[in-house]
Protein backbone atom coordinates (compact mmCIF):
# COMPACT_ATOMS: atom_id res chain seq x y z
CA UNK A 1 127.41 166.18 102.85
CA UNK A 2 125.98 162.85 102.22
CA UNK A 3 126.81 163.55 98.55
CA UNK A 4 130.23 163.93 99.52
CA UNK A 5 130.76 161.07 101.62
CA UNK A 6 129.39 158.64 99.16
CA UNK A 7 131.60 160.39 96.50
CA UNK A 8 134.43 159.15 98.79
CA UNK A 9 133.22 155.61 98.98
CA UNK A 10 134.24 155.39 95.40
CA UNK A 11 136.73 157.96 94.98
CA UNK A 12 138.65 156.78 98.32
CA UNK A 13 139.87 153.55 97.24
CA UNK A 14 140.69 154.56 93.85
CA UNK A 15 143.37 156.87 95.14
CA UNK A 16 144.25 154.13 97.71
CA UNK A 17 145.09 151.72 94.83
CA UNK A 18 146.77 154.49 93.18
CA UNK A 19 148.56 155.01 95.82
CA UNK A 20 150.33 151.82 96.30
CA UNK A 21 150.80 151.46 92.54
CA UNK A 22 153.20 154.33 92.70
CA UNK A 23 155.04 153.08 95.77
CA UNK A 24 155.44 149.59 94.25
CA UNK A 25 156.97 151.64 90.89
CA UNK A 26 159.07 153.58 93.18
CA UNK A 27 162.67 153.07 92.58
CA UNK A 28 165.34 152.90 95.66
CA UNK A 29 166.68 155.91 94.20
CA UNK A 30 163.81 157.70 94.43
CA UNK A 31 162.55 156.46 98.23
CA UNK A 32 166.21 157.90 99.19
CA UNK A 33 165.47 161.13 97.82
CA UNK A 34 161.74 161.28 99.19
CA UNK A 35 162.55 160.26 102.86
CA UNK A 36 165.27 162.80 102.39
CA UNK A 37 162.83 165.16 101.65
CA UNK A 38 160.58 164.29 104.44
CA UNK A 39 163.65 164.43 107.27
CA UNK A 40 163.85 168.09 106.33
CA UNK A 41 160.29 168.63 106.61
CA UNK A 42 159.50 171.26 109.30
CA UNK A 43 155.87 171.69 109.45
CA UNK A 44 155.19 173.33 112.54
CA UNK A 45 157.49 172.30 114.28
CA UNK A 46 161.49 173.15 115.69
CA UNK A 47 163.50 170.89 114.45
CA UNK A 48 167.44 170.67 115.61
CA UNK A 49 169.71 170.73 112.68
CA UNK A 50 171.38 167.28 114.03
CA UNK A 51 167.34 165.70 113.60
CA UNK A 52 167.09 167.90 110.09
CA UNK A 53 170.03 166.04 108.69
CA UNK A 54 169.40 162.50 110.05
CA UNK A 55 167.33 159.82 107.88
CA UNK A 56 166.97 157.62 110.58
CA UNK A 57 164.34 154.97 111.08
CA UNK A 58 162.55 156.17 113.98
CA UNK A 59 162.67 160.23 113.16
CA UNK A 60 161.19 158.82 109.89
CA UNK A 61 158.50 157.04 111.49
CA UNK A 62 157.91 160.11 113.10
CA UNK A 63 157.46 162.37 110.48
CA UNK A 64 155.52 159.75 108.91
CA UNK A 65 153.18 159.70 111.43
CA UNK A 66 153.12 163.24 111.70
CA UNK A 67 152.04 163.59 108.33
CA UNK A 68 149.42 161.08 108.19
CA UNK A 69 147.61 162.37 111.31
CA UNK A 70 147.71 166.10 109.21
CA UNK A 71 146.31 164.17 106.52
CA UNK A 72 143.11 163.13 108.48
C-alpha cells in the first residue's frame, strides 16, 4: 500500500497537469459536445427527459459534481 501511495505522489500530479493541458487545448466546439455528453449521462440515477435534454449551468454543475465525488 505504501508503494502505491507514493507511486501516486508522483503519478498524481502528472495526470493533474495533463489534465488541464487538454482542457486549455479544448476547443468551444468540443466543450459543447462534451457537456452535451455529460447532460445525458445517467449513472445511477432517473433522470426526466426535460433534465436529459437541458445543458444548463446548474444541472451541469451537478453532474459535475456527481462525477467527481464517483471519481474519489
Amino acid at each position: 500500500m505504501k508503494r502505491w501511495v507514493d507511486q501516486w505522489k508522483i503519478t498524481g500530479p502528472e495526470l493533474e497537469r495533463i489534465k488541464k493541458e487538454e482542457l486549455r487545448a479544448m476547443t468551444e466546439e468540443e466543450a459543447f459536445a462534451t457537456a452535451r455528453r455529460l447532460s445525458r449521462y445517467e449513472g445511477d440515477v432517473w433522470i426526466t427527459q426535460d433534465r436529459r435534454d437541458s445543458i444548463g449551468l446548474i444541472e451541469q454543475q451537478r453532474l459535475f459534481g456527481k462525477g467527481h465525488r464517483a471519481a474519489r
